[in-house]
Each structure stands twice: as C-alpha cells, then as structure tokens.
Protein backbone atom coordinates (compact mmCIF):
# COMPACT_ATOMS: atom_id res chain seq x y z
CA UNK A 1 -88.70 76.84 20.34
CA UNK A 2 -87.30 78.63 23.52
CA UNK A 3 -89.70 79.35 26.22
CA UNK A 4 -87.65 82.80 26.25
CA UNK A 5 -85.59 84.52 23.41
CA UNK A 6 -83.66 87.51 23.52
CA UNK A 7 -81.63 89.23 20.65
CA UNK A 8 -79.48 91.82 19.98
CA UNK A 9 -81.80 93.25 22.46
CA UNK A 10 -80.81 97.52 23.40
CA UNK A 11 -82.88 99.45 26.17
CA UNK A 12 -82.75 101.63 28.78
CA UNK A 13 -84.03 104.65 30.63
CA UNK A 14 -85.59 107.86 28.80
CA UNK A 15 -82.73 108.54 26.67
CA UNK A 16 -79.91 106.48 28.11
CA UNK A 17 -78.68 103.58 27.05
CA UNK A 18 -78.14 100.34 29.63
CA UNK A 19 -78.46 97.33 27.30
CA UNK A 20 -76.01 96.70 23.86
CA UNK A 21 -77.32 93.93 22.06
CA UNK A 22 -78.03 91.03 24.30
CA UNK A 23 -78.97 87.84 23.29
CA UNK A 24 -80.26 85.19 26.18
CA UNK A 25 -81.99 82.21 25.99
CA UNK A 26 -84.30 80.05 28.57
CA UNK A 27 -86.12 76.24 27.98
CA UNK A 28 -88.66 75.10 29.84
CA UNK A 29 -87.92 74.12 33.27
CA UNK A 30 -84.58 75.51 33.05
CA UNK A 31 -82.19 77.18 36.44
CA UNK A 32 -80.75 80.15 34.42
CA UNK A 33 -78.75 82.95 36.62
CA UNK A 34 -77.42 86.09 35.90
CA UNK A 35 -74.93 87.86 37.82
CA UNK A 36 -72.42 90.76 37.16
CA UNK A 37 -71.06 93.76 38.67
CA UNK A 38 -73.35 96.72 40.16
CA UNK A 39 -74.91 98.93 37.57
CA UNK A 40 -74.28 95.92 34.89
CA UNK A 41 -77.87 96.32 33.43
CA UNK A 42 -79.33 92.70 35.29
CA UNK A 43 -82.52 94.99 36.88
CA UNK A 44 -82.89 96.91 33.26
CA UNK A 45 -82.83 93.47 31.65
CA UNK A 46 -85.63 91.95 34.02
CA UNK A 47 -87.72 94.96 33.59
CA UNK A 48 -87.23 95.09 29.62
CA UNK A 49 -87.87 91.02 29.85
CA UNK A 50 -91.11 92.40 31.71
CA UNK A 51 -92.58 94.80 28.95
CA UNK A 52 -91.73 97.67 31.77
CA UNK A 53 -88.98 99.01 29.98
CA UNK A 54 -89.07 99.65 25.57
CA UNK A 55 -87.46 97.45 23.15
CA UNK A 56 -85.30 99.60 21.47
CA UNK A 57 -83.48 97.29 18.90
CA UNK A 58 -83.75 93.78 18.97
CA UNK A 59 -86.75 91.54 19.76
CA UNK A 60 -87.82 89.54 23.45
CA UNK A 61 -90.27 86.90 22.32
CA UNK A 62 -91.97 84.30 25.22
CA UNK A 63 -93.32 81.14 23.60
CA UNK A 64 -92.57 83.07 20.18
CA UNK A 65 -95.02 86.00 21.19
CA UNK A 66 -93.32 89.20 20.72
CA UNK A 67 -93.43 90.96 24.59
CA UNK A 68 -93.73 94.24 23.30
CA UNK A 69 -96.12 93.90 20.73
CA UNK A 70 -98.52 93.49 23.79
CA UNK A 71 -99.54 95.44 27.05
CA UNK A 72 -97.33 94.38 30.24
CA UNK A 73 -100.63 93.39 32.05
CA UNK A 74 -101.09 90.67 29.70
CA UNK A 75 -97.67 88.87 30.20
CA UNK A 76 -98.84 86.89 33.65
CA UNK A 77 -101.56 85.70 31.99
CA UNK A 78 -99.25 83.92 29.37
CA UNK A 79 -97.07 82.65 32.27
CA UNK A 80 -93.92 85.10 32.58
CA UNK A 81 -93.58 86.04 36.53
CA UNK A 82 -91.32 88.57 37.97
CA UNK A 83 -90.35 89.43 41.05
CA UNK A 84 -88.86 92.78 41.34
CA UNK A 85 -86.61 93.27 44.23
CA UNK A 86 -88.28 96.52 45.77
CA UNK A 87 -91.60 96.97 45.72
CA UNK A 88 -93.15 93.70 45.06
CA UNK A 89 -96.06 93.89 47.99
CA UNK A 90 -98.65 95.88 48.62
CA UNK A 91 -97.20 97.02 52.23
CA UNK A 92 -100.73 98.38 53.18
CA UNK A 93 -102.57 95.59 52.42
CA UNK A 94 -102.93 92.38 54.69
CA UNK A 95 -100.67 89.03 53.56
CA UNK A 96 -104.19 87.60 52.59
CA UNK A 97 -105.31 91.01 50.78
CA UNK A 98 -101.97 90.74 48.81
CA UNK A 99 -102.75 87.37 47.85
CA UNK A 100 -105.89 88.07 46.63
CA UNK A 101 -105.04 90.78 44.62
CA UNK A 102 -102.23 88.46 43.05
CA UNK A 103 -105.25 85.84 42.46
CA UNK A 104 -107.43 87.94 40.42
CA UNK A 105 -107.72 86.73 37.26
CA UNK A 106 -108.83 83.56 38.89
CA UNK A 107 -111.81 82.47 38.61
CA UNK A 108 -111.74 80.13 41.67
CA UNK A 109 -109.23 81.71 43.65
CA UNK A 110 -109.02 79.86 47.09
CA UNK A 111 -107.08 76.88 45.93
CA UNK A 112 -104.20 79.03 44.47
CA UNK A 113 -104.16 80.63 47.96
CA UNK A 114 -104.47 77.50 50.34
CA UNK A 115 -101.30 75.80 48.06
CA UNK A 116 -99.69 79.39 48.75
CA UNK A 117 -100.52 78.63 52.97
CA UNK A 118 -99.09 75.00 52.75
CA UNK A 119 -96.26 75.88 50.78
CA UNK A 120 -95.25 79.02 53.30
CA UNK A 121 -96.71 78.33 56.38
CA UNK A 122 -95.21 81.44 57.56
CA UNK A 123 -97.71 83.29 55.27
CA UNK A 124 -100.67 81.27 57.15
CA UNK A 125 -99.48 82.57 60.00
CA UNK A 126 -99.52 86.19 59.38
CA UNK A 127 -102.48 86.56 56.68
CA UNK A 128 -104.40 89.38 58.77
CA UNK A 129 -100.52 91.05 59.36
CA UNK A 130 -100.05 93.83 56.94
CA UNK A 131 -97.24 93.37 54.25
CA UNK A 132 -95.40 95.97 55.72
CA UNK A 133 -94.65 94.97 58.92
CA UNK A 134 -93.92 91.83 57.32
CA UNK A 135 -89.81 90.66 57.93
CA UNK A 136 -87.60 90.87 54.91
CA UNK A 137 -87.34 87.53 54.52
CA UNK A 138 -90.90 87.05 54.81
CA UNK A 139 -91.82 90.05 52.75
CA UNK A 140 -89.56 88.13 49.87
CA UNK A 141 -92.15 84.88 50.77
CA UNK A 142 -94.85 86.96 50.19
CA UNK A 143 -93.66 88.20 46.74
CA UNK A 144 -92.72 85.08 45.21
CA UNK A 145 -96.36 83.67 46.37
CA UNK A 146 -98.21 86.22 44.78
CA UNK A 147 -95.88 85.36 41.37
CA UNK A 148 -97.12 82.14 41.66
CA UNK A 149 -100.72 82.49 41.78
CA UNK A 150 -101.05 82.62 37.95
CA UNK A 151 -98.81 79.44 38.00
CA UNK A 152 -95.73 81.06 35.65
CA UNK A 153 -93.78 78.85 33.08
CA UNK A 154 -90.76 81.54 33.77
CA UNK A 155 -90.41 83.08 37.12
CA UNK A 156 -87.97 86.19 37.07
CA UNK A 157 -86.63 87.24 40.29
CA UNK A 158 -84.08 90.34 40.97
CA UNK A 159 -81.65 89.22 43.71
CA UNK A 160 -84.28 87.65 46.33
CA UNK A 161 -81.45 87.18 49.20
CA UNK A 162 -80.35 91.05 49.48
CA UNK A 163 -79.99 92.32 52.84
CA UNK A 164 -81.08 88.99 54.16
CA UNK A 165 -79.72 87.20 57.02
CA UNK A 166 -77.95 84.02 56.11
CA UNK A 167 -80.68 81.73 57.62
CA UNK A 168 -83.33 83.29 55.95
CA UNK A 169 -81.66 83.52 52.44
CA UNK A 170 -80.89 80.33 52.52
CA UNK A 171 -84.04 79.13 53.03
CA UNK A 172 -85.57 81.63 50.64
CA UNK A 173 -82.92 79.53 48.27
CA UNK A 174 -84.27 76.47 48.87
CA UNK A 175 -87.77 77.68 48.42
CA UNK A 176 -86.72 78.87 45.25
CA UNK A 177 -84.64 75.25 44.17
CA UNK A 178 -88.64 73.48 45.22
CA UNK A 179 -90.20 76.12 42.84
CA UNK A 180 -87.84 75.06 39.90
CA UNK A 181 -87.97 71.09 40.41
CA UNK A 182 -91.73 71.79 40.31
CA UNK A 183 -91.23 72.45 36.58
CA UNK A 184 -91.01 76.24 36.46
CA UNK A 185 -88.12 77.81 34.96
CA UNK A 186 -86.21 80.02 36.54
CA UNK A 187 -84.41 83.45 35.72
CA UNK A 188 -82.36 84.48 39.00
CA UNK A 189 -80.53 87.68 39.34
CA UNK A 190 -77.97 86.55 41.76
CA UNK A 191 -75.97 89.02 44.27
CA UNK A 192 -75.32 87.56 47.42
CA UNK A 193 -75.05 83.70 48.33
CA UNK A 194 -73.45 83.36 44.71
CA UNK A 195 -71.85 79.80 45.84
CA UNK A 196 -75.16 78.57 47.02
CA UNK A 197 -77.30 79.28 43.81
CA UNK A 198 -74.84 79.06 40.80
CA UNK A 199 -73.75 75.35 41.93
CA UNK A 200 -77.40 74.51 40.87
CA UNK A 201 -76.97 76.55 37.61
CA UNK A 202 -76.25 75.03 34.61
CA UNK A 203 -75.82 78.39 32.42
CA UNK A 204 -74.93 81.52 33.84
CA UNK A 205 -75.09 84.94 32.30
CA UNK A 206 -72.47 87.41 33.12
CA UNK A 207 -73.18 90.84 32.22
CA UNK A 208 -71.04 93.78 32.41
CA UNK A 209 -71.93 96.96 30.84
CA UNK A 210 -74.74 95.75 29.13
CA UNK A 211 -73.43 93.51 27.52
CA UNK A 212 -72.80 89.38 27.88
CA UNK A 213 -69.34 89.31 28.42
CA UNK A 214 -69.55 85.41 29.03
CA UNK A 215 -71.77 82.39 29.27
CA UNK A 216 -70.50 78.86 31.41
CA UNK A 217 -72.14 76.56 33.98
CA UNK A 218 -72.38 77.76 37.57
CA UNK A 219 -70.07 75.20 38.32
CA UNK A 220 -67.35 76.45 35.89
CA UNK A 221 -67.71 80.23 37.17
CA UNK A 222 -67.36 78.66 40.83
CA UNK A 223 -63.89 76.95 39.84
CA UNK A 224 -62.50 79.67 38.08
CA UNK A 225 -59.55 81.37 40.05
CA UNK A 226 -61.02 84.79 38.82
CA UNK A 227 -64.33 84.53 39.91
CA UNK A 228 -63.89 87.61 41.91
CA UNK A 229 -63.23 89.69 39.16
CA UNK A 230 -65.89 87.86 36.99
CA UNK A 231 -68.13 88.53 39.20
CA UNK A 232 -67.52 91.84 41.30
CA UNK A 233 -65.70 93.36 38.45
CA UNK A 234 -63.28 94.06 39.84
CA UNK A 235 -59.47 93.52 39.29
C-alpha cells in the first residue's frame, strides 16, 4: 500500500474547476516533485492533498484512510505535513511561541523543540524574535520546523525557494535533502532552483491544466531539450 494515493481526483474553488482527474502516487521515504506552468493547479493539489480544499470526484487516501472522510485537523496527527507557501507562521508570535503552538499535541513538548534548535540553529538564535520580522529564508526555516514537530511520514511543501536569494535557497534545499534521507517522504512543489531539486528526484509530476500531462525521473526532465517548454509552458 502507498503511503499516498490519488485518483481520478477533480477539485477546485467554489464552483470552478482546477483539477481533471489526477492520479499521483507517493511510498514511504520517497523525493516526489511536482512542477508545471503558473496557474497549473500544483497549490490546489497540495491544499486538496491537505483536506483544505473538497474532493469532488475521485478519492485521496494516506495509509489507505480516506482524507476527506475526516476533519483537516486530524491529518498531522496521522503524519501528513504541509507547508503552504504563504502564510505558514504565526508572524505575531515569537519563533519559540510558533514552535510551541506547532508542538501541541505533544505531550512532552521540549524535545521536539530542542531537535528543532540543533537542527536550525538560526531558529535558536532568534526564539524571542517575532516570526515576522523573521528573513524569508528564515521565515521558510521556521515553517518547515513547526511541520516537523508531529514528526510527518509525508511532508508537503509549496515552492519553499520563492523569492529567495540563491544562498539561502540553496541551503533551504539542502535542509530539505537532510529531512528526506531522515526517512520522511517528500512532496515538493518546485518553481525556482528546478536543476538543483529534480536531479535528486526520481519521479516528477508535471501538471498543466490540471491535469498530469507526464511522469519521468528528474533526471530525464533535466536532459530533455524541451525542458523549457515542459516546464514553463511555454513554446
């Protein structure tokens, strides 16, 4: 069984449509991206993934549990993490407050929170500093910390590098790489820095339209003379 199935899944906003009939899959432990053109649906399939959006055909089951059979609060608790690409801090709360609110379905909370010091020592640095004054770089840190707290078996994150300078998304890459040789699988909506994630990819979504339009190894997309269209969409 697949720690994460998707079929013939449709969804999207109020009454407009954004998905037609994907179908995705994810093991355990697996570096799965997903890339595409602007407006492709890779946000509206995170948030669907997420419970945040409705299923309207088709079925998203983690560990063969049916996501939206079940209230979206519920989800980190079984191990499905997502970091959303706006939004994911509290920017008036401290680094440590933000933390701690990530931590609270812990019953012992401070060892979740020291790993989360040693691993970012950045974070350790600025835990009285409120989230909002936070860089972006270390604002992403600070997201994909809090993810961790409940210690996910699939971490979802929407495009983690955007706006980034290149030294800090690359190191927010390599963060990332650590997290998934620790054992946690991955689900990476990839924008910028596409040659430094996808080489570690071995399947790669590409959606366009809401819909896959093809499915190949990081490696293959990289080679491909029409990468550029594959993956801007454009011509």
């Amino acid at each position: 069984m697949s720690l994460l199935t998707i079929n013939s899944l449709e969804s999207g906003y109020g009454r407009l449509p954004i998905l037609h009939g994907v179908d995705l899959h994810i093991e355990e432990g697996e570096l799965v991206a997903l890339i595409g053109p602007n407006g492709a649906g890779k946000s509206t399939l995170l948030q669907t993934i997420a419970g945040l959006l409705p299923c309207w055909k088709g079925r998203v089951e983690f560990e063969g549990k049916r996501v939206h059979d079940y209230d979206p609060s519920k989800l980190p608790t079984w191990g499905l993490g997502y970091v959303p690409q706006e939004r994911n801090v509290f920017p008036n709360l401290t680094v440590a407050e933000n933390l701690e609110m990530a931590a609270t379905l812990l019953k012992d909370r401070t060892p979740k929170i020291k790993a989360a010091y040693e691993r970012f020592p950045i974070l350790g640095e600025r835990q009285k500093q409120l989230a909002r004054t936070l860089s972006g770089g270390e604002r992403q840190m600070l997201a994909i910390a809090s993810a961790l707290m409940l210690a996910p078996k699939l971490l979802m994150i929407d495009e983690p590098t955007t706006g980034l300078a290149p030294r800090i998304g690359e190191e927010v890459i390599k963060l990332i790489l650590e997290i998934n040789r620790g054992g946690t699988a991955i689900l990476w909506v990839v924008e910028e820095n596409p040659s430094s994630v996808l080489k570690h990819c071995p399947r790669v979504y590409l959606i366009e339209s809401g819909q896959i339009r093809r499915t190949d190894s990081g490696q293959n997309l990289l080679n491909d003379p029409k990468f550029a269209e594959l993956f801007l969409g454009v011509s």
